[in-house]
Protein backbone atom coordinates (compact mmCIF):
# COMPACT_ATOMS: atom_id res chain seq x y z
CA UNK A 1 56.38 -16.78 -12.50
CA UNK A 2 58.38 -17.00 -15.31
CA UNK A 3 58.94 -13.59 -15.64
CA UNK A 4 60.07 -13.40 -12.26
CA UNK A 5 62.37 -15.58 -12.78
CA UNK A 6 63.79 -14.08 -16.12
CA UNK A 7 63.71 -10.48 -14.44
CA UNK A 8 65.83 -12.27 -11.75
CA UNK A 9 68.21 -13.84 -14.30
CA UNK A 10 68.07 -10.94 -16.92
CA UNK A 11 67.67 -7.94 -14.86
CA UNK A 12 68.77 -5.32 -17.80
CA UNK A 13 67.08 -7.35 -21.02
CA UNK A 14 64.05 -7.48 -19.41
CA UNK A 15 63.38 -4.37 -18.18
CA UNK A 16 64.72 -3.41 -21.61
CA UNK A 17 62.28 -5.48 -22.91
CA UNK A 18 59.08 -4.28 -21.16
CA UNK A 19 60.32 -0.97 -21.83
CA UNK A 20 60.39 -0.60 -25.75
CA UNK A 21 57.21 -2.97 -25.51
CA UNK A 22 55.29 -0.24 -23.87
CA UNK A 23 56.76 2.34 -26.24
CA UNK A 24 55.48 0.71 -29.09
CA UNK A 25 51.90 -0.29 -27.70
CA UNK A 26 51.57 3.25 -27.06
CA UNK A 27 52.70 4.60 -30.33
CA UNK A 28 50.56 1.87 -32.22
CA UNK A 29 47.45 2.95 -29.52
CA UNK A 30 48.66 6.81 -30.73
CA UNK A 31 48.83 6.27 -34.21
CA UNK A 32 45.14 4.02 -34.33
CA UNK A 33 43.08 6.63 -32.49
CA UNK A 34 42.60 5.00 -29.51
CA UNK A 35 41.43 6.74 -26.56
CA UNK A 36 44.02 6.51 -23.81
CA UNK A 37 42.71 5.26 -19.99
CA UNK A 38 43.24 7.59 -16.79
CA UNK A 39 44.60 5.52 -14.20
CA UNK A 40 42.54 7.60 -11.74
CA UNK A 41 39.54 6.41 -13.54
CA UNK A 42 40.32 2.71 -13.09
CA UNK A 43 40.35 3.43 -9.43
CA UNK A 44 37.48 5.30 -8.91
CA UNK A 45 35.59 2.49 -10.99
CA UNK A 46 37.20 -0.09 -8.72
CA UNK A 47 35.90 2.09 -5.82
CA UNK A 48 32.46 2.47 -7.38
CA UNK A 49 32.16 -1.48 -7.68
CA UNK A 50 32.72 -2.12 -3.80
CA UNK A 51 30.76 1.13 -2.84
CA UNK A 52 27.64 -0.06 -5.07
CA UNK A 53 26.93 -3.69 -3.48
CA UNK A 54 27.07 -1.94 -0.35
CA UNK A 55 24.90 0.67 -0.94
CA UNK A 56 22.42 -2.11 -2.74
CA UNK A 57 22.77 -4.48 0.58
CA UNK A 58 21.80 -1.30 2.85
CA UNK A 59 18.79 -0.86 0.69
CA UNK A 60 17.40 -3.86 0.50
CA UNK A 61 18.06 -4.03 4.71
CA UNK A 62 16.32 -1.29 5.36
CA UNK A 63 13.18 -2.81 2.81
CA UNK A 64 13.24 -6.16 4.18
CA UNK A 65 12.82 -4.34 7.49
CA UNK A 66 9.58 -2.37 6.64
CA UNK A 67 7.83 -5.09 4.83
CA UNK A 68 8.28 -7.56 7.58
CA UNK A 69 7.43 -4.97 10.56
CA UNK A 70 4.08 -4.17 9.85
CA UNK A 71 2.67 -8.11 9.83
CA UNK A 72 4.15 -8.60 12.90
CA UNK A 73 2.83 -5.49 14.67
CA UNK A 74 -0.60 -6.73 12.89
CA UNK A 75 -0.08 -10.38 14.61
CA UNK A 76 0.90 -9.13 17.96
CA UNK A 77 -1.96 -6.85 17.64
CA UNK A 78 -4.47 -9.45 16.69
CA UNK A 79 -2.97 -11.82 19.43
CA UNK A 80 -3.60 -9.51 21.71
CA UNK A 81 -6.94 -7.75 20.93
CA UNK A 82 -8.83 -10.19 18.87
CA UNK A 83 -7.86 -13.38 21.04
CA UNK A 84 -7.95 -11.17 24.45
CA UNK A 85 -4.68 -12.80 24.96
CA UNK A 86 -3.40 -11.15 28.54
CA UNK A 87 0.00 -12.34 28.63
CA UNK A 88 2.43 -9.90 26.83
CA UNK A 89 5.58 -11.54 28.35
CA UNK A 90 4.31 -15.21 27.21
CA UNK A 91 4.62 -13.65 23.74
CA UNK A 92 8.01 -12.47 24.05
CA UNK A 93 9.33 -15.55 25.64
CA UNK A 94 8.15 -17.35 22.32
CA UNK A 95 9.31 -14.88 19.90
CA UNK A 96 12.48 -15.67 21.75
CA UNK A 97 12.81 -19.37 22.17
CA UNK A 98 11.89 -19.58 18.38
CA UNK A 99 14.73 -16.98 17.34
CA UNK A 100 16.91 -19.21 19.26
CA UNK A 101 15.51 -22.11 17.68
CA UNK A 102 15.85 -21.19 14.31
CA UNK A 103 19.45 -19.59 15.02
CA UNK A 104 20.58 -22.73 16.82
CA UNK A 105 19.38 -25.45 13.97
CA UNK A 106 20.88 -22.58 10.92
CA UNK A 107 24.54 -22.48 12.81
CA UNK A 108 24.30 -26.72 13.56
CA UNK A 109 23.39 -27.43 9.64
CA UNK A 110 25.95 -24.82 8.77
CA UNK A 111 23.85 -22.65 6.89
CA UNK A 112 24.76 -19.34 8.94
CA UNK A 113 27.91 -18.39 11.06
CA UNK A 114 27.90 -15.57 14.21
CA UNK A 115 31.23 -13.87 12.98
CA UNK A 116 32.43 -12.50 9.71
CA UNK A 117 34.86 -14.22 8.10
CA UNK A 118 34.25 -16.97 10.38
CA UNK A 119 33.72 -20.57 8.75
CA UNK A 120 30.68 -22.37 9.42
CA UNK A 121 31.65 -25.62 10.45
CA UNK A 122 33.12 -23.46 13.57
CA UNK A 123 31.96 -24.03 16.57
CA UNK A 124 34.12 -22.36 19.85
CA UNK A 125 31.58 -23.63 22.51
CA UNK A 126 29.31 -26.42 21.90
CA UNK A 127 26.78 -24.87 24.35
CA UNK A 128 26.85 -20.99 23.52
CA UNK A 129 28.96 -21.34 20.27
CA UNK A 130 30.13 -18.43 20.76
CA UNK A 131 33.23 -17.25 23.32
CA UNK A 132 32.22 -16.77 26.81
CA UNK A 133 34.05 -13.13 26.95
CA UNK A 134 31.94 -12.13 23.63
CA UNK A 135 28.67 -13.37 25.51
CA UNK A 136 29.54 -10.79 28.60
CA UNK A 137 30.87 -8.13 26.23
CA UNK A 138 27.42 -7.92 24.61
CA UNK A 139 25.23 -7.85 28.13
CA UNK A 140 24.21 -4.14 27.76
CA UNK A 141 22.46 -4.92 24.39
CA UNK A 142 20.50 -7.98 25.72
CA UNK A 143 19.51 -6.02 28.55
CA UNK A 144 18.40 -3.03 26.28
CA UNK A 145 16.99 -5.79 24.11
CA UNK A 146 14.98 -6.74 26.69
CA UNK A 147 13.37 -3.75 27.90
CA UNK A 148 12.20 -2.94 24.42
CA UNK A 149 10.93 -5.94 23.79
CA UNK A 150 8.54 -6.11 26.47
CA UNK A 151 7.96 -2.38 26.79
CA UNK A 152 6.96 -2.37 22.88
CA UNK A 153 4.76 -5.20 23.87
CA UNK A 154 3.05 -3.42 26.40
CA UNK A 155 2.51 -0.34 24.47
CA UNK A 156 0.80 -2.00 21.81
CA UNK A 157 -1.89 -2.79 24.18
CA UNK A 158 -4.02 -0.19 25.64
CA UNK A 159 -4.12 2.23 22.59
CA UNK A 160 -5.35 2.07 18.89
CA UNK A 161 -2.94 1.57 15.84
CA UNK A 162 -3.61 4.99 14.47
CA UNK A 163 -2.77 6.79 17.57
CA UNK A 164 0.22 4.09 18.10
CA UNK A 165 1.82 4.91 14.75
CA UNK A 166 1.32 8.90 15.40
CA UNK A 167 3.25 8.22 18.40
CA UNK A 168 6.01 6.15 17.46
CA UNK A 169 7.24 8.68 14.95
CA UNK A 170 8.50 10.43 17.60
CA UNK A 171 11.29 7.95 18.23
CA UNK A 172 13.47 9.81 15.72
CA UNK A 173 14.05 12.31 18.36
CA UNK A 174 14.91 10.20 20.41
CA UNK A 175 17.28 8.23 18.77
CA UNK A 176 19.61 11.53 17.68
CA UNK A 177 20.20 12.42 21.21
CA UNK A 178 20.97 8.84 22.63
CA UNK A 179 23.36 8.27 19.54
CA UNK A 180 24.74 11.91 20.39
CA UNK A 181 25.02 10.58 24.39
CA UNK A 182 26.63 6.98 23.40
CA UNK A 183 28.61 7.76 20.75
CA UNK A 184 29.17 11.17 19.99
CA UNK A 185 27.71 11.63 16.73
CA UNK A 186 25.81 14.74 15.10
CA UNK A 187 24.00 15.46 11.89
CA UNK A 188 23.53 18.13 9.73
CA UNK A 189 21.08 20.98 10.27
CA UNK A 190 18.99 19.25 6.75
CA UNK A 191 18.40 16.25 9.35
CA UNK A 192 17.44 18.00 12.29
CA UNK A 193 15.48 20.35 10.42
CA UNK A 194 13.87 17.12 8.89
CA UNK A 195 13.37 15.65 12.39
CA UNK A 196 11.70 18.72 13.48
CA UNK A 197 9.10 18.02 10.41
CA UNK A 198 8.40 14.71 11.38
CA UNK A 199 7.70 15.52 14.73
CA UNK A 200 5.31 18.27 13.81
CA UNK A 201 3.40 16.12 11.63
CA UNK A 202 3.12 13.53 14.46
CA UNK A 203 1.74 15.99 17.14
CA UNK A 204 -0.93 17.46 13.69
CA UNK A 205 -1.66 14.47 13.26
CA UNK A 206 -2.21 13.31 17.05
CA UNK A 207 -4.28 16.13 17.61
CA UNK A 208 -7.14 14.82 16.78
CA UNK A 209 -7.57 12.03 19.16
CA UNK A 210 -9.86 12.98 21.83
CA UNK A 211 -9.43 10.04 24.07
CA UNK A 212 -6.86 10.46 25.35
CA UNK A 213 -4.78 7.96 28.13
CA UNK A 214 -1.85 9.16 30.24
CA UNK A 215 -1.04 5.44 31.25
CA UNK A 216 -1.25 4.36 27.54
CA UNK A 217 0.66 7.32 26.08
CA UNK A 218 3.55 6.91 28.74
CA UNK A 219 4.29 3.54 27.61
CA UNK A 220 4.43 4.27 24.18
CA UNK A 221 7.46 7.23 25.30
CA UNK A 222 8.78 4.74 27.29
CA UNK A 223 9.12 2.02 24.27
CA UNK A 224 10.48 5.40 21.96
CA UNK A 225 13.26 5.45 24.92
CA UNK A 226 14.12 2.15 24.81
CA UNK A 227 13.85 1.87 21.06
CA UNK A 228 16.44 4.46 20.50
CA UNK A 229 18.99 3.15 23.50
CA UNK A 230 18.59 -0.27 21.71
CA UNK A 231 19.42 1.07 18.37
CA UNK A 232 22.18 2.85 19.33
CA UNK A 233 23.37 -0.19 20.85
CA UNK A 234 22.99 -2.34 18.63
CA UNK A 235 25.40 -0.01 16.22
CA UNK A 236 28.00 0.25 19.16
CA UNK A 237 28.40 -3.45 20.15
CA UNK A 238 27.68 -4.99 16.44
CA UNK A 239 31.16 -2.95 15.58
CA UNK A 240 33.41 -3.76 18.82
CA UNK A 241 32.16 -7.57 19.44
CA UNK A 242 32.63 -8.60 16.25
CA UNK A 243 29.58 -10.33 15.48
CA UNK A 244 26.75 -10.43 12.53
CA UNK A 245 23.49 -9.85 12.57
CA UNK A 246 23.05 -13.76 13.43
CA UNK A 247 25.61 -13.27 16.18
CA UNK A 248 24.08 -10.40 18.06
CA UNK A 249 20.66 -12.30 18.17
CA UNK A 250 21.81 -15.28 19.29
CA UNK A 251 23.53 -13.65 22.10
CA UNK A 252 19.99 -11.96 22.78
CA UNK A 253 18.53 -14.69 22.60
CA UNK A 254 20.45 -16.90 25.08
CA UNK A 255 20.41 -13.84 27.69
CA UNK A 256 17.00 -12.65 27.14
CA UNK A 257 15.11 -15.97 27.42
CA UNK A 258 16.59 -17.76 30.90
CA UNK A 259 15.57 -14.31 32.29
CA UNK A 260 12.25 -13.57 30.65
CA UNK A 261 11.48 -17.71 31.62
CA UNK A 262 12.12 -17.39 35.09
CA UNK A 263 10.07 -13.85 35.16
CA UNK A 264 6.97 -15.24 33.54
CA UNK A 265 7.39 -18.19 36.07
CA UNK A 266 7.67 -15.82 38.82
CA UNK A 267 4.45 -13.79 38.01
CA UNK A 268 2.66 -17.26 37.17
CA UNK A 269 1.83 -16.63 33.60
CA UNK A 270 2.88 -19.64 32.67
CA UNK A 271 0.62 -21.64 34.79
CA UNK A 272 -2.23 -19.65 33.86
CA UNK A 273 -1.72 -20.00 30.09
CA UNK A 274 -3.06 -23.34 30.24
CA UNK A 275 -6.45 -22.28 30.90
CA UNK A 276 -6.85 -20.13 28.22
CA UNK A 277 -9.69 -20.69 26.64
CA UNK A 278 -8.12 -20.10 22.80
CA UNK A 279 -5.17 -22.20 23.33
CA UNK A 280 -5.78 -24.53 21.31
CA UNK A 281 -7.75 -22.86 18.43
CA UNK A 282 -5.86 -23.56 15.14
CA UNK A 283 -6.77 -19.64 15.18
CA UNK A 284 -4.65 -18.39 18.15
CA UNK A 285 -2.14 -21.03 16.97
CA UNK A 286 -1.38 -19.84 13.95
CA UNK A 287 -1.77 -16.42 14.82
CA UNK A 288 1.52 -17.33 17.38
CA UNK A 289 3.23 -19.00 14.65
CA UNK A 290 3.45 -16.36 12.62
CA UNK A 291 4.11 -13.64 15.34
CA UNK A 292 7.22 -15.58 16.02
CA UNK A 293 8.39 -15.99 12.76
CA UNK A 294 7.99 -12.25 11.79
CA UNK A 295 9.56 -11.52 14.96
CA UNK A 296 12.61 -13.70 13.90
CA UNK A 297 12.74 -11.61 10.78
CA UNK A 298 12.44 -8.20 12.06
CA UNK A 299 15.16 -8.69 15.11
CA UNK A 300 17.49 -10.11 11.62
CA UNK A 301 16.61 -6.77 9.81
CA UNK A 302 16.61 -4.22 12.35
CA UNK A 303 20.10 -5.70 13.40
CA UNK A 304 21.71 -5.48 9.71
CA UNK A 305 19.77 -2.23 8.98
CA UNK A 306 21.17 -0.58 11.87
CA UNK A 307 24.91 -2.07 11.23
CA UNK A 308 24.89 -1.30 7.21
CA UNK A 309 23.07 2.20 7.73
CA UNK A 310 23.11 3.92 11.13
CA UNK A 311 20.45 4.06 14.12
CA UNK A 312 18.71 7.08 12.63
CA UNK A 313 18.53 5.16 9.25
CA UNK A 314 16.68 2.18 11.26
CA UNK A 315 14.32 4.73 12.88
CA UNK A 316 13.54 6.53 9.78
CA UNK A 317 12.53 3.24 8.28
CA UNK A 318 10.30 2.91 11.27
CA UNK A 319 8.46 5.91 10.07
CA UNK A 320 7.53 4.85 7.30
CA UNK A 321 6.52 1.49 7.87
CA UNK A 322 4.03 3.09 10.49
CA UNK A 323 2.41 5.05 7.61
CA UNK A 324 1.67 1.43 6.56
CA UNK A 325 -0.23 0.77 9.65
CA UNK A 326 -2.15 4.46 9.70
């Protein structure tokens, strides 16, 4: 400030002054030896230090999202095998009324916000908390949301993990040509040609399995379908809506469940969950518990995976998480 203020007063001094003050730092740097910095160094170093906690962030997204997929495939899959538990939609429906849940208590005690940049203590609506026009702006990826949520259910089912894993590698394919169809992007020929491996390893690897199920294997296309439209998705609408990670599953959330509730309702699920026989095992509980917790932490990794990396980033981590489960 006050050289402002002297530069204003003493226009020709001070410049004067600055002037024969750099001229003799530089002679005295000269004359010591000291090596002189490129300016276009002390960019690229600033560029390096904004690049690098991105990069680092994407990493550990696309980690958190591997280590906490395979426990909740193992969950479902125990849920659903072990405990004979019939009701795949019952299982959503929780998964989803506990995202919501956890989302809802987070954003009231402040600890989370739905928007970047957006302060916590914000709250637009005190029933959706978020704006009315973002809720209908994000209706394709609820619906999408939806469909892969119950159609991944379903496929977990009536086939064995092995078999389930060599399948779902093929979802890579289908992710490149939805993100192609939504939003116009291609790759290079290195990851199409590396596609192409993947796949060929997944049908060498499938080849093996004798028993095979048209019904079973259908679904499990169907979920790489719906998986890929989801991703791609997920990257369109998390740039144009303006939301987080937390603000993209809430809006799931509050779409998905009225409509899954009334569906489960409909087909009378509900009423027959209370006679089953392991509702009340401390077993099955926990076994529910956790599925819904995991399932809270995948939907918050897949999200910032996809947003930080790309779709095809998300799917590859897929992939590998499945070798996991093989």
């Amino acid at each position: 400030m006050l050289a402002v203020t002297l530069n204003l007063l003493f226009p020709h001094s001070i410049s004067r002054t600055e002037s024969e003050f750099e001229n003799s730092a530089m002679t005295s740097i000269k004359q010591e030896g000291l090596p002189l910095t490129d300016p276009s160094k002390i960019e690229l170093r600033r560029e390096t230090a904004v690049v690098l906690p991105g990069k680092r962030r994407g990493a550990h997204a696309a980690l958190g999202d591997m280590c906490s997929a395979v426990p909740l495939v193992l969950f479902n899959k125990a849920a659903l095998s072990s405990y004979s538990f019939p009701y795949v939609n019952v299982i959503t429906l929780f998964q989803m009324l506990s995202s919501c849940a956890f989302l809802y208590a987070m954003k009231r005690w402040k600890i989370i916000s739905f928007s970047e940049g957006e302060p916590q203590s914000v709250t637009s609506n005190p029933i959706t908390l978020i704006p009315l026009r973002t809720l209908v702006h994000t209706l394709p990826l609820a619906v999408s949301y939806l469909l892969y949520m119950l159609i991944t259910m379903e496929s977990v089912r009536g086939i064995n993990v092995p078999m389930y894993t060599t399948l779902r590698r093929t979802t890579v394919a289908f992710t490149m040509i939805v993100e192609y169809l939504l939003t116009g992007r291609k790759h290079s020929s290195y990851v199409v040609g590396s596609v192409g491996i993947i796949i060929l390893g997944a049908f060498v690897a499938g080849a093996r399995d004798l028993s095979f199920d048209a019904y079973s294997y259908s679904i499990v296309f169907m979920a790489n379908i719906c998986s890929a439209v989801y991703l791609a998705s997920i990257a369109h609408f998390g740039k144009s809506s303006g939301l987080n990670s937390f603000g993209l599953m809430w809006c799931n959330g509050i779409i998905c469940a009225p409509i899954l509730l009334f569906w489960t309702s409909f087909k009378g699920d509900l009423e027959a969950l209370m006679s089953f026989p392991y509702l009340y095992s401390s077993g099955f509980q926990v076994v529910m518990l956790l599925s819904c917790i995991m399932a809270f932490l995948i939907n918050y990794y897949v999200f910032l995976n996809t947003t930080l990396n790309s779709a095809l980033t998300q799917t590859i981590c897929g992939n590998l998480k499945l070798i996991v489960l093989w």
